[in-house]
PDB file of N, CA and C in Angstrom:
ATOM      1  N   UNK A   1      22.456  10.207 -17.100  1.00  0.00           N
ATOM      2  CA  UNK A   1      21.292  10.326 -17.947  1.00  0.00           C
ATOM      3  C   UNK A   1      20.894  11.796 -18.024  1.00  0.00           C
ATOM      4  N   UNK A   2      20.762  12.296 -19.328  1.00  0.00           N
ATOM      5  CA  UNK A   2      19.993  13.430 -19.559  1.00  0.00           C
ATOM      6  C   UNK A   2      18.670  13.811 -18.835  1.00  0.00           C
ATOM      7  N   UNK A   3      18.686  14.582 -18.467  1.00  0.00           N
ATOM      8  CA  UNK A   3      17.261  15.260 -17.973  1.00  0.00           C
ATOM      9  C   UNK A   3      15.848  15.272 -18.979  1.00  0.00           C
ATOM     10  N   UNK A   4      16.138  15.610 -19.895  1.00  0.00           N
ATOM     11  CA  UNK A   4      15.381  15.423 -20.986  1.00  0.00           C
ATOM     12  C   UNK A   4      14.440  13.885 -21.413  1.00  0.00           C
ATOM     13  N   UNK A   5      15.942  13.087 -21.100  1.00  0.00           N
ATOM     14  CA  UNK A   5      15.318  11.724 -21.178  1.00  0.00           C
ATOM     15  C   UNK A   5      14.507  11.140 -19.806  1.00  0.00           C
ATOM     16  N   UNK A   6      15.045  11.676 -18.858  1.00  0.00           N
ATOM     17  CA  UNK A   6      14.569  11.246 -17.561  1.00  0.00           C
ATOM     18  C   UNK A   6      13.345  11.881 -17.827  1.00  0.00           C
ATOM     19  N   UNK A   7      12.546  12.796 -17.589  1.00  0.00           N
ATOM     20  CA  UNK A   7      11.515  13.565 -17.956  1.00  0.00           C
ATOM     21  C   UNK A   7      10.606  12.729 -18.989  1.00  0.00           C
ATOM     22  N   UNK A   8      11.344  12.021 -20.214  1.00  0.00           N
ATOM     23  CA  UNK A   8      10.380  11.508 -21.024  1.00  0.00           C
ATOM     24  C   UNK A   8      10.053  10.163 -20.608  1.00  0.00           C
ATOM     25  N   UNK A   9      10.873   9.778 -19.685  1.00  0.00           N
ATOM     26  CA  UNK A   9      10.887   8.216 -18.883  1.00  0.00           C
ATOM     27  C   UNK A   9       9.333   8.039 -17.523  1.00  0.00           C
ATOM     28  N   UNK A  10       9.599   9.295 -16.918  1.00  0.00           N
ATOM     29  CA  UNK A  10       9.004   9.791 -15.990  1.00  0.00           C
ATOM     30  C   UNK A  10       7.744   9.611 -16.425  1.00  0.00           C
ATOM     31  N   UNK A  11       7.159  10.403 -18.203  1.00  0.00           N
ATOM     32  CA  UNK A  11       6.042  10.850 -18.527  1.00  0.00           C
ATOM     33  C   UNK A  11       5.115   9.555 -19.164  1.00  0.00           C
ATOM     34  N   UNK A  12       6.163   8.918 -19.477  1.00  0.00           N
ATOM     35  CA  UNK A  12       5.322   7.108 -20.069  1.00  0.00           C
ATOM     36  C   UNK A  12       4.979   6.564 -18.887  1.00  0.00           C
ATOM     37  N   UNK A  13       5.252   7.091 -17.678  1.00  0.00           N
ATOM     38  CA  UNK A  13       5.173   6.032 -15.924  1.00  0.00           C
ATOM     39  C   UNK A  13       3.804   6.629 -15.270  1.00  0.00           C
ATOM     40  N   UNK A  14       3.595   7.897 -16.025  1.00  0.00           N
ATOM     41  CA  UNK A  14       2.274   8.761 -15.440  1.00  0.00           C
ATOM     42  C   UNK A  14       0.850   7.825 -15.458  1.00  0.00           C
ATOM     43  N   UNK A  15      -0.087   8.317 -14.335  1.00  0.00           N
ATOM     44  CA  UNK A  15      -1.103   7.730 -14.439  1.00  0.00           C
ATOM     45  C   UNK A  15      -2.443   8.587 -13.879  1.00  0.00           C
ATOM     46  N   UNK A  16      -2.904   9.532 -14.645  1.00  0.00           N
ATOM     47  CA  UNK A  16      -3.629  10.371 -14.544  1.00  0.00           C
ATOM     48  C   UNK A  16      -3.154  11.504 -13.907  1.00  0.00           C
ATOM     49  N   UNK A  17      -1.576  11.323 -15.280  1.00  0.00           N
ATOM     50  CA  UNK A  17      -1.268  12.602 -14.929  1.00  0.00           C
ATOM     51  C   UNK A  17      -0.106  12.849 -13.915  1.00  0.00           C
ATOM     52  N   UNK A  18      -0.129  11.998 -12.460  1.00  0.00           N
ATOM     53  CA  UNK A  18       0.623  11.615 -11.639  1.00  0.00           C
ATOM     54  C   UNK A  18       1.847  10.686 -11.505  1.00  0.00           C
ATOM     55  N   UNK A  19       2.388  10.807 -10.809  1.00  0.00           N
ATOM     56  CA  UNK A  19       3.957   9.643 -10.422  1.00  0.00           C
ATOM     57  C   UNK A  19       3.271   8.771  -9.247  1.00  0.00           C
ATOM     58  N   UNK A  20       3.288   7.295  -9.098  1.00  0.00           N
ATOM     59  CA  UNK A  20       3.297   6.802  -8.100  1.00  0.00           C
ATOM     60  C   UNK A  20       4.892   7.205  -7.231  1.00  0.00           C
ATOM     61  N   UNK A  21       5.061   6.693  -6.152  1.00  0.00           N
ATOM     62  CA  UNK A  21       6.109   6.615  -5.377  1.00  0.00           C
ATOM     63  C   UNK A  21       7.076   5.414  -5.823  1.00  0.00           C
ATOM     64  N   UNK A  22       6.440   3.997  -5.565  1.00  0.00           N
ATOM     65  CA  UNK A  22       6.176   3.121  -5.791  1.00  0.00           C
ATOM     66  C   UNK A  22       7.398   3.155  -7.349  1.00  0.00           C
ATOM     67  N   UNK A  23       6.417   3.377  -8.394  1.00  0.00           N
ATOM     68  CA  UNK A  23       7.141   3.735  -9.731  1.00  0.00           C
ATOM     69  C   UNK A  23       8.520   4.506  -9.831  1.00  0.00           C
ATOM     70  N   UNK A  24       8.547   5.442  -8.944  1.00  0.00           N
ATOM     71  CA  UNK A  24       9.538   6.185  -8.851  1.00  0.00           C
ATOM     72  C   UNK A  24      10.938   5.670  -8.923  1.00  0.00           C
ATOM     73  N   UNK A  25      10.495   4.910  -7.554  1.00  0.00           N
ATOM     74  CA  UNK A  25      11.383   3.584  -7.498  1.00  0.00           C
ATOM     75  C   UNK A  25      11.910   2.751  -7.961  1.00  0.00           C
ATOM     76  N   UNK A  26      10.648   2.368  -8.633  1.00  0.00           N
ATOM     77  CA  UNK A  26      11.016   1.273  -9.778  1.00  0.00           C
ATOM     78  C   UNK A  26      11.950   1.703 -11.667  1.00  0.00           C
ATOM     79  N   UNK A  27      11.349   3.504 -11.066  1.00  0.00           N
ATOM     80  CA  UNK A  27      12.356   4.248 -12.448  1.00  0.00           C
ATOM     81  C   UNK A  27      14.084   3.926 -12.261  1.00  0.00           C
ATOM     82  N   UNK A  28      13.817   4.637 -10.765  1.00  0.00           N
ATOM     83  CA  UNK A  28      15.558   4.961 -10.405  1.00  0.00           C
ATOM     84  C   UNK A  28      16.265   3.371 -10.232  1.00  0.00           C
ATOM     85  N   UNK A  29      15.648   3.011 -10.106  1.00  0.00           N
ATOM     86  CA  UNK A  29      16.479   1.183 -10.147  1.00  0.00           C
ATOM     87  C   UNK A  29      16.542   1.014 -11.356  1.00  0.00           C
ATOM     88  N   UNK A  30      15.640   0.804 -12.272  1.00  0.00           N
ATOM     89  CA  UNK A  30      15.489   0.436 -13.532  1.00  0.00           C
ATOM     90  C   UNK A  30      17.092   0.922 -14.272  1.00  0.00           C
ATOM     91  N   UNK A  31      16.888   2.403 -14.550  1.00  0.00           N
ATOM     92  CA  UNK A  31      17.840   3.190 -15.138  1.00  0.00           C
ATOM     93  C   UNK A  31      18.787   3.888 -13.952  1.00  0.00           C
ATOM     94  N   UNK A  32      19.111   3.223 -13.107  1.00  0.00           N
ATOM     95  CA  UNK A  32      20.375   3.505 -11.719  1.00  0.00           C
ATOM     96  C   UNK A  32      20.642   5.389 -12.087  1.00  0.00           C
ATOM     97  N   UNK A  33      19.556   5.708 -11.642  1.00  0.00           N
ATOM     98  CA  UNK A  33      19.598   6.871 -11.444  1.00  0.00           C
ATOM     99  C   UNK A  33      19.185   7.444 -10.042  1.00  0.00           C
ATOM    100  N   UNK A  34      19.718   8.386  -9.323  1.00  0.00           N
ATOM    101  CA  UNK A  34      19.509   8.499  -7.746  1.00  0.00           C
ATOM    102  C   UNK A  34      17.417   8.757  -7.817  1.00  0.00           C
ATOM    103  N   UNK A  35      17.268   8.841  -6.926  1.00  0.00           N
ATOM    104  CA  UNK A  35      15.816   9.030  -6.772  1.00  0.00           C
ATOM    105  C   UNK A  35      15.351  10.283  -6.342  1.00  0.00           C
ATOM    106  N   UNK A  36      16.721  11.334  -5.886  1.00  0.00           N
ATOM    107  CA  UNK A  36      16.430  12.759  -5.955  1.00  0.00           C
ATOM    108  C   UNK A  36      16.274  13.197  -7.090  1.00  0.00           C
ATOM    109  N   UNK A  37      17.002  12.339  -8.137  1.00  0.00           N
ATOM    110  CA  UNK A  37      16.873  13.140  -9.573  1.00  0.00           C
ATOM    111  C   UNK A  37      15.505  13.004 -10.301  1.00  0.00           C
ATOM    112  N   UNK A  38      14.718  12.002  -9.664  1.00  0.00           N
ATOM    113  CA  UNK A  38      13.544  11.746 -10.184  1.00  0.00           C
ATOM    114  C   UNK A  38      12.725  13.179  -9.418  1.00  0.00           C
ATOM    115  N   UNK A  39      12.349  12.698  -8.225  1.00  0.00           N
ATOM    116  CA  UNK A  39      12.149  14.050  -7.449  1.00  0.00           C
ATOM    117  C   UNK A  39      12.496  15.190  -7.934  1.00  0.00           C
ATOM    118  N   UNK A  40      13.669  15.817  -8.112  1.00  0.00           N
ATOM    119  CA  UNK A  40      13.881  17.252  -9.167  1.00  0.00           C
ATOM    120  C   UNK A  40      13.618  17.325 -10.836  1.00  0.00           C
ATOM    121  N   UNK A  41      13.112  16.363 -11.003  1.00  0.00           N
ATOM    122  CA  UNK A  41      12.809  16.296 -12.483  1.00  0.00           C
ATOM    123  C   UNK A  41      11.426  16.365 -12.391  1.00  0.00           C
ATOM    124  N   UNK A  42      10.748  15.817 -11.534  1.00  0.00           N
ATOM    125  CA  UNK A  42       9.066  16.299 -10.939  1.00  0.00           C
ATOM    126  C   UNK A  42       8.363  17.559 -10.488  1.00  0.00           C
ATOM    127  N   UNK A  43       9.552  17.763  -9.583  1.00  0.00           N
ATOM    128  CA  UNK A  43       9.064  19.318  -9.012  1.00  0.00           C
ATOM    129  C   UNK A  43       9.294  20.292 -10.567  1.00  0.00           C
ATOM    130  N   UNK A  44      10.773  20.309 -11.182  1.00  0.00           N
ATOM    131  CA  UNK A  44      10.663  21.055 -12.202  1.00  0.00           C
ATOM    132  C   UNK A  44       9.075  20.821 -13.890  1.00  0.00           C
ATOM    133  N   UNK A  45       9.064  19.434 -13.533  1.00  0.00           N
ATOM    134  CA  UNK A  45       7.930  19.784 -14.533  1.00  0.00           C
ATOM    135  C   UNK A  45       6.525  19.990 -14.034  1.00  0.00           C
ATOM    136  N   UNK A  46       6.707  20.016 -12.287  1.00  0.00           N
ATOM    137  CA  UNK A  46       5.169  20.241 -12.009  1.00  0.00           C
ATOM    138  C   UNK A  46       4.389  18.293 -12.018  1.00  0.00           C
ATOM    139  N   UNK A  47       5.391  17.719 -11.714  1.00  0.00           N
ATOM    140  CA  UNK A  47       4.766  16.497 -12.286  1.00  0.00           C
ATOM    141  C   UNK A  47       4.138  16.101 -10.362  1.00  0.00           C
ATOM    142  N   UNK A  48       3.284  15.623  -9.939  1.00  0.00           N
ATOM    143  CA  UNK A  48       3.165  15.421  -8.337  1.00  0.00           C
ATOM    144  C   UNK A  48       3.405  14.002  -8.344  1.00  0.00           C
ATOM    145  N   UNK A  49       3.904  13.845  -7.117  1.00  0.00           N
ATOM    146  CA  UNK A  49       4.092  12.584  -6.514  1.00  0.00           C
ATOM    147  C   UNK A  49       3.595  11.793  -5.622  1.00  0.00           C
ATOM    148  N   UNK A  50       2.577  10.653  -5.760  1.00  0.00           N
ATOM    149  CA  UNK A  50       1.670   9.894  -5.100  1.00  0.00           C
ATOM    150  C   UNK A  50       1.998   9.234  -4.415  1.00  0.00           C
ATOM    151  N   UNK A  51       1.050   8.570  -3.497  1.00  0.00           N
ATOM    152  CA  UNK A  51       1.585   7.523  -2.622  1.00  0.00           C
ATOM    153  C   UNK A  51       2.340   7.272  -2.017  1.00  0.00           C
ATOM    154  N   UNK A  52       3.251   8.506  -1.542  1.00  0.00           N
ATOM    155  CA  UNK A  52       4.537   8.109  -0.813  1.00  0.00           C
ATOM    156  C   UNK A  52       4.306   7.240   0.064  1.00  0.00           C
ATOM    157  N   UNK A  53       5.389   6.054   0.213  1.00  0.00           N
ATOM    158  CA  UNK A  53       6.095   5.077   1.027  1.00  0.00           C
ATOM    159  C   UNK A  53       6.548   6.172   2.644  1.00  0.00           C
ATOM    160  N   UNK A  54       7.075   7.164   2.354  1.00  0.00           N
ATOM    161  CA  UNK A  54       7.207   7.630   3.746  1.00  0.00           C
ATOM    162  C   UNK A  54       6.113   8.549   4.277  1.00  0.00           C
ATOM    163  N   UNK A  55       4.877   9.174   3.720  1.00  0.00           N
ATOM    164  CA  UNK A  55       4.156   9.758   3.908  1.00  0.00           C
ATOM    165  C   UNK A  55       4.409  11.350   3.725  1.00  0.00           C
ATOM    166  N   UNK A  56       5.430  11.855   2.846  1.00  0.00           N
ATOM    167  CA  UNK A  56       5.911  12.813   2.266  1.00  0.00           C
ATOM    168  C   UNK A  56       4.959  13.661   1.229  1.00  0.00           C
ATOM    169  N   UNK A  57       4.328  12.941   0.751  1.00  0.00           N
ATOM    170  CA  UNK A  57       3.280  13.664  -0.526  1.00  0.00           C
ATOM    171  C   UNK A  57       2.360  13.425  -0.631  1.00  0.00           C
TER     172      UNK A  57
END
């Protein structure tokens, strides 16, 4: 998957703005994409990541 698209996938999942963790999850399963790539597609747009499951963010 394009970055571009991942990014626009990412930005319909936002919720004031933010990523749940939770969602994240539910991206990279959805569209079997690793879940670092979600993670580097976040940090590059500045997007933050909520709720971590491991207590990371």
């Amino acid at each position: 998957m394009e970055k571009s698209e991942l990014v626009k996938i990412i930005r319909t999942n936002l919720e004031d703005g933010k990523l749940s963790c939770a969602r994240a999850h539910a991206i990279a399963r959805e569209h079997n994409v690793k879940l670092r790539q979600i993670g580097q597609a976040c940090d590059e747009e500045k997007i933050k990541i909520i709720g971590c499951q491991l207590g990371c963010f």
